[in-house]
Protein backbone atom coordinates (compact mmCIF):
# COMPACT_ATOMS: atom_id res chain seq x y z
CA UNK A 1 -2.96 15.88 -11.87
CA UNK A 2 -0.96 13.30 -10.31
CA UNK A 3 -2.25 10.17 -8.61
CA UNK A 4 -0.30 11.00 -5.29
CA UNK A 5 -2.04 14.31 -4.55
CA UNK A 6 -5.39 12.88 -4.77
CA UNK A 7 -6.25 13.81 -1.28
CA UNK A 8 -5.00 17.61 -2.02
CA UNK A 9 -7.22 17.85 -5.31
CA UNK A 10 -10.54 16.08 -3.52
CA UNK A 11 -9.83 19.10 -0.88
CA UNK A 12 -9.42 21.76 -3.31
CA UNK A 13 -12.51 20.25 -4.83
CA UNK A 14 -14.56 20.68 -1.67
CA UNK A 15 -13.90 24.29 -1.34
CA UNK A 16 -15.59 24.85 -4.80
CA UNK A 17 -12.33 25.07 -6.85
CA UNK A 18 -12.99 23.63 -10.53
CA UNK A 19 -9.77 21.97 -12.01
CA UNK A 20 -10.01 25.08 -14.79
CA UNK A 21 -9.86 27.82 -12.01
CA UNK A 22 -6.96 25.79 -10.61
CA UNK A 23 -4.98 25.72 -13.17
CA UNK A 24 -5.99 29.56 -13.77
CA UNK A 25 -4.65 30.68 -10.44
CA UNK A 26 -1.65 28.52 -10.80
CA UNK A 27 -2.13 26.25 -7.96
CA UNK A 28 -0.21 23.59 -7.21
CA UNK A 29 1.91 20.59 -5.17
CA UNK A 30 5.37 20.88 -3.46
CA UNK A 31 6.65 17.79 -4.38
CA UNK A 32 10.38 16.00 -4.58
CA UNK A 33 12.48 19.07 -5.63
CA UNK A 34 15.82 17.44 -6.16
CA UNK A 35 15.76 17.57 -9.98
CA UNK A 36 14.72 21.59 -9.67
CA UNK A 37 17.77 22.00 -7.00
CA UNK A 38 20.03 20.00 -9.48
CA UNK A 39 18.78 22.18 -12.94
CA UNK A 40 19.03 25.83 -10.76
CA UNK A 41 22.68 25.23 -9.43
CA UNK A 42 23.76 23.93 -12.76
CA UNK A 43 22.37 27.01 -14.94
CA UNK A 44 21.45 29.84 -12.99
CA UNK A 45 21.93 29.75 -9.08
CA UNK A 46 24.58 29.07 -6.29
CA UNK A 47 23.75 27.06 -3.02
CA UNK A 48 23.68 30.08 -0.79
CA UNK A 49 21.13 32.08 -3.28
CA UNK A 50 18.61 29.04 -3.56
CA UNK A 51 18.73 29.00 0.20
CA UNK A 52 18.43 32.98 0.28
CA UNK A 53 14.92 32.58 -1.07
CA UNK A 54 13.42 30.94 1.65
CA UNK A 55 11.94 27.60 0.05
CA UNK A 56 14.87 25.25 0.98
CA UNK A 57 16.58 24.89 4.12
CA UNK A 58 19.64 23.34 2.62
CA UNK A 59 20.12 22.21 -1.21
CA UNK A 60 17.78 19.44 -1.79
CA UNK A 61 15.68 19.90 1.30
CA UNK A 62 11.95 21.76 0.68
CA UNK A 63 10.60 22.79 3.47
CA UNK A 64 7.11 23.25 2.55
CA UNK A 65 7.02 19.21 1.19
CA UNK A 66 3.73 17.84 0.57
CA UNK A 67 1.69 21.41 1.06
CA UNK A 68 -0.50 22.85 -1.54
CA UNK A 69 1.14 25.96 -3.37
CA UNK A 70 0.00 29.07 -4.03
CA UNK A 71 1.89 30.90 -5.79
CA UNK A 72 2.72 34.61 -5.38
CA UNK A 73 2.35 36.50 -8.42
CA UNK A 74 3.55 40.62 -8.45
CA UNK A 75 2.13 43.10 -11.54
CA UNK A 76 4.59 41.75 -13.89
CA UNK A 77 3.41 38.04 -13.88
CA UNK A 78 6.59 37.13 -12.08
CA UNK A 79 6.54 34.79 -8.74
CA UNK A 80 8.26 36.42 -5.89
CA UNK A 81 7.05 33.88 -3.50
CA UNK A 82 4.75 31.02 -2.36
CA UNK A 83 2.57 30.24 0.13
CA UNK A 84 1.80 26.54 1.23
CA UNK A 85 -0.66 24.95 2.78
CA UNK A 86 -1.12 21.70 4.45
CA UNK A 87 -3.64 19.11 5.11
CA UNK A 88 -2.36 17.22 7.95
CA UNK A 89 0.90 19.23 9.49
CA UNK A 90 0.90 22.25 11.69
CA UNK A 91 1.69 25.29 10.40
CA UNK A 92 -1.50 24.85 8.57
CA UNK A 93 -0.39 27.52 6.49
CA UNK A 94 3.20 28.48 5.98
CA UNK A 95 4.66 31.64 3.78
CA UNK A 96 7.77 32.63 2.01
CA UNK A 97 9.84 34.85 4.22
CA UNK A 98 11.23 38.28 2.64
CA UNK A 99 13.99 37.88 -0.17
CA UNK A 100 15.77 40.07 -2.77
CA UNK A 101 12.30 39.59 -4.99
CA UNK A 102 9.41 39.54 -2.31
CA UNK A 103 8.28 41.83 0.37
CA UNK A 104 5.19 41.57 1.88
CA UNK A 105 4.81 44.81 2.97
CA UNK A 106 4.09 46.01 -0.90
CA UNK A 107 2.60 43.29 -1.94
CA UNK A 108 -1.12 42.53 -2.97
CA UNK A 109 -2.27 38.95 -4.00
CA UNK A 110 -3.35 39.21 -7.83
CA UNK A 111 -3.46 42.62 -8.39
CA UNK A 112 -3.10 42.31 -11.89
CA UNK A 113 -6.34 40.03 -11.91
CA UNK A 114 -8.06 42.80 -10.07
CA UNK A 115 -6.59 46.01 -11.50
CA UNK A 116 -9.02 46.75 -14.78
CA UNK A 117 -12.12 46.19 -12.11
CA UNK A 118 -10.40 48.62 -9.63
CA UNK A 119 -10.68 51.66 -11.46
CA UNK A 120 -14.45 51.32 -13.00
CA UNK A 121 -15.72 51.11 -9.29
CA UNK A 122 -13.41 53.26 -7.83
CA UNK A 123 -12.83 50.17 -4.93
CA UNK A 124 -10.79 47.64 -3.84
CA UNK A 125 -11.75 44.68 -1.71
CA UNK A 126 -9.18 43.54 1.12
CA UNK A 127 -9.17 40.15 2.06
CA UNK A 128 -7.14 37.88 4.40
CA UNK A 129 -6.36 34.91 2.50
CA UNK A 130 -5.43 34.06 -0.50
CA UNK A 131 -8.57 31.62 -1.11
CA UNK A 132 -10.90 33.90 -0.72
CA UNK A 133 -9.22 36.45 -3.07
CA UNK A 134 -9.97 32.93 -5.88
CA UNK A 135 -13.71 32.99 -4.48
CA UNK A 136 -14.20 37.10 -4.81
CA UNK A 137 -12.81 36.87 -8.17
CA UNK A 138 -14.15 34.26 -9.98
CA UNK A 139 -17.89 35.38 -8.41
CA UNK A 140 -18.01 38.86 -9.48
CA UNK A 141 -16.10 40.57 -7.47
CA UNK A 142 -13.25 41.15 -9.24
CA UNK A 143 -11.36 44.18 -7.36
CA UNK A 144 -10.42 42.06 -5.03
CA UNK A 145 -7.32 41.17 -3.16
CA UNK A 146 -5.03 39.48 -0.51
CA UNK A 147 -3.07 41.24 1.62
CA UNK A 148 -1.08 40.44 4.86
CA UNK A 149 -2.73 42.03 7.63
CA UNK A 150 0.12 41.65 9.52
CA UNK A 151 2.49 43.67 7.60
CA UNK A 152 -0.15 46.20 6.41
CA UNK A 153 1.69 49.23 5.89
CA UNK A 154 2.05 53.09 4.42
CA UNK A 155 3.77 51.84 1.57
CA UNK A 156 0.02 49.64 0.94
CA UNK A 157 -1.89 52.53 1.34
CA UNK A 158 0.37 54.88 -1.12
CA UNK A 159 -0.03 51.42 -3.48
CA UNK A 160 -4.00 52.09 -3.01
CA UNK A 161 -4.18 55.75 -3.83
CA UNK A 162 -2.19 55.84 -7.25
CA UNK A 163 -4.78 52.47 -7.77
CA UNK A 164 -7.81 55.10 -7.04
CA UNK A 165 -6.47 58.34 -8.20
CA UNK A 166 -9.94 60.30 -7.52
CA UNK A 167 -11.29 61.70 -4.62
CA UNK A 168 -13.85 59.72 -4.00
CA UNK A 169 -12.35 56.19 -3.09
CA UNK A 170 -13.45 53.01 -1.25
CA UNK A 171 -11.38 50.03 0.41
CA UNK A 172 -13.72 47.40 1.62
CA UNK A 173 -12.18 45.36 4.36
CA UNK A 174 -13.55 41.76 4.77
CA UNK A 175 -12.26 40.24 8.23
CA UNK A 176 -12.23 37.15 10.69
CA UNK A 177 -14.16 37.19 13.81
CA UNK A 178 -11.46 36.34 15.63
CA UNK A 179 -10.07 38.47 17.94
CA UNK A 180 -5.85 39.03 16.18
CA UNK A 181 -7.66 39.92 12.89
CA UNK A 182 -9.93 42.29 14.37
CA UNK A 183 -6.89 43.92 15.96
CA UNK A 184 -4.93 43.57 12.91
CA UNK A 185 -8.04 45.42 10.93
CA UNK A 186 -8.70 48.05 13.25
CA UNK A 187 -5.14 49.25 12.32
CA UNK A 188 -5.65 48.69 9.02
CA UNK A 189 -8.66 51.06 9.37
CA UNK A 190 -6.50 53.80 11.35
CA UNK A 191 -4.06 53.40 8.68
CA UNK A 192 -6.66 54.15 5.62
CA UNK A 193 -9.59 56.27 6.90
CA UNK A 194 -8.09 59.83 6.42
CA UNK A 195 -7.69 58.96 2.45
CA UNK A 196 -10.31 56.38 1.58
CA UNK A 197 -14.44 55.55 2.40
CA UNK A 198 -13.87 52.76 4.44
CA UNK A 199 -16.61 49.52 4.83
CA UNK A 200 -16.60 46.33 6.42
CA UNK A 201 -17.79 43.70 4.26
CA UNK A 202 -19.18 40.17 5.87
CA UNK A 203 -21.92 37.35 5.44
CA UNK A 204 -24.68 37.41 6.98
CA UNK A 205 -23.47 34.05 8.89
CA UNK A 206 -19.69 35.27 9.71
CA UNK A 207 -18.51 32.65 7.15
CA UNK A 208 -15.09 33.75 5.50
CA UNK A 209 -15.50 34.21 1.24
CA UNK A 210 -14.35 30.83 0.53
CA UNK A 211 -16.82 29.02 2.90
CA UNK A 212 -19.38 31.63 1.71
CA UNK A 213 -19.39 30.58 -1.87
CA UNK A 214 -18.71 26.99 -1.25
CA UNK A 215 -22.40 26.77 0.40
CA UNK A 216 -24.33 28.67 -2.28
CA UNK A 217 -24.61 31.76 -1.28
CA UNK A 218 -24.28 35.27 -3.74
CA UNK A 219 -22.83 38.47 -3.77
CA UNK A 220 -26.27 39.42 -2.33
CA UNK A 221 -25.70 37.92 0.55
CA UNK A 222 -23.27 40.00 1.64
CA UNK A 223 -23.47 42.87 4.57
CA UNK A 224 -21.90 46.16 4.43
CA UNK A 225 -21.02 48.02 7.43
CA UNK A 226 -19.12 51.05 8.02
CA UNK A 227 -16.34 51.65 10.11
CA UNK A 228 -18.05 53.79 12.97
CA UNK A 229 -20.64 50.86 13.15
């Protein structure tokens, strides 16, 4: 790892990430992109398609400079997208916007991590950010996921039933306390309920996964309440 993102590693660090689970999840650094802007117009891309992707705002200008990447990875190992986060600049977080190869609307963060795990329990976890779809995974609970509450949608659902072809089928749901994602996962809830056992997963303290992990706590830790609760 480079000396200049010393301050993005120690943080990465903090939150319980070993260097060999990030390299495993393929996170990175945005950092001076004029040599990639330089090698994609010269062999594969124009201008106009580099900029039709979302991650420059002109040729040789990134606009998610200095952020932490994580990359967005579909089924077939291929990244469609990133999202970046910073340390010090508002957005905190910012995300790739739709493009020929990335919609968010069918799109579930490491499926293919999660997918042998999904169909021996007959489950799949929801989560809200991509960290704590790292902290799920890499402590046992490996059917889990990231998806965009925001842009939840039928097309996710029909994505969860061919996952779970059998009648019996669960989607836990693990949310914020705050009051948008509550919203966001009451719909989400509306949405699934007709097709799917639906619970609400959470720690006993209302910490999110990654914070959850990062303090010691297990798996056993965890509460599980049902919708109607």
């Amino acid at each position: 790892f480079s000396p200049v993102w010393k301050d993005y590693l120690e943080y990465l660090h903090k939150r319980w990430l070993t260097d060999d689970v990030i390299r495993m999840y393929k996170l990175w650094f945005a950092t001076n992109s004029y040599e990639f802007i330089a090698k994609a117009q010269r062999e594969w891309y124009t201008k106009e398609e580099i900029i039709s992707f979302g991650i420059f705002s002109e040729a040789g200008h990134d606009k998610f400079y200095k952020r932490i990447m994580f990359p967005l990875i579909d089924y077939r190992w291929f990244i469609v997208g990133f999202t970046w986060r910073s340390l010090d600049s508002d957005p905190k977080y910012l995300n790739s916007s739709r493009s020929p190869i990335y919609d968010k609307s069918t799109f579930l963060y490491w499926l293919d991590k999660a997918k042998p795990f999904i169909g021996p329990t007959n489950a799949i976890v929801l989560v809200e950010w991509q960290m704590d779809t790292i902290a799920m995974q890499t402590n046992d609970v490996q059917h889990t996921v990231w998806v965009s509450w925001t842009a939840f949608t039928e097309e996710h659902v029909i994505i969860l039933e061919r996952l779970m072809p059998n009648i019996w089928r669960r989607v836990v749901l693990w949310f914020d306390s705050d009051e948008a994602w509550i919203k966001a996962t009451k719909r989400a809830i509306d949405m699934l309920s007709s097709k799917f056992e639906i619970s609400v997963m959470r720690s006993k303290l209302w910490k999110d996964a990654s914070e959850h992990f990062q303090i010691g706590w297990k798996v056993s830790d965890f509460e599980l309440i049902s919708d109607t609760d």
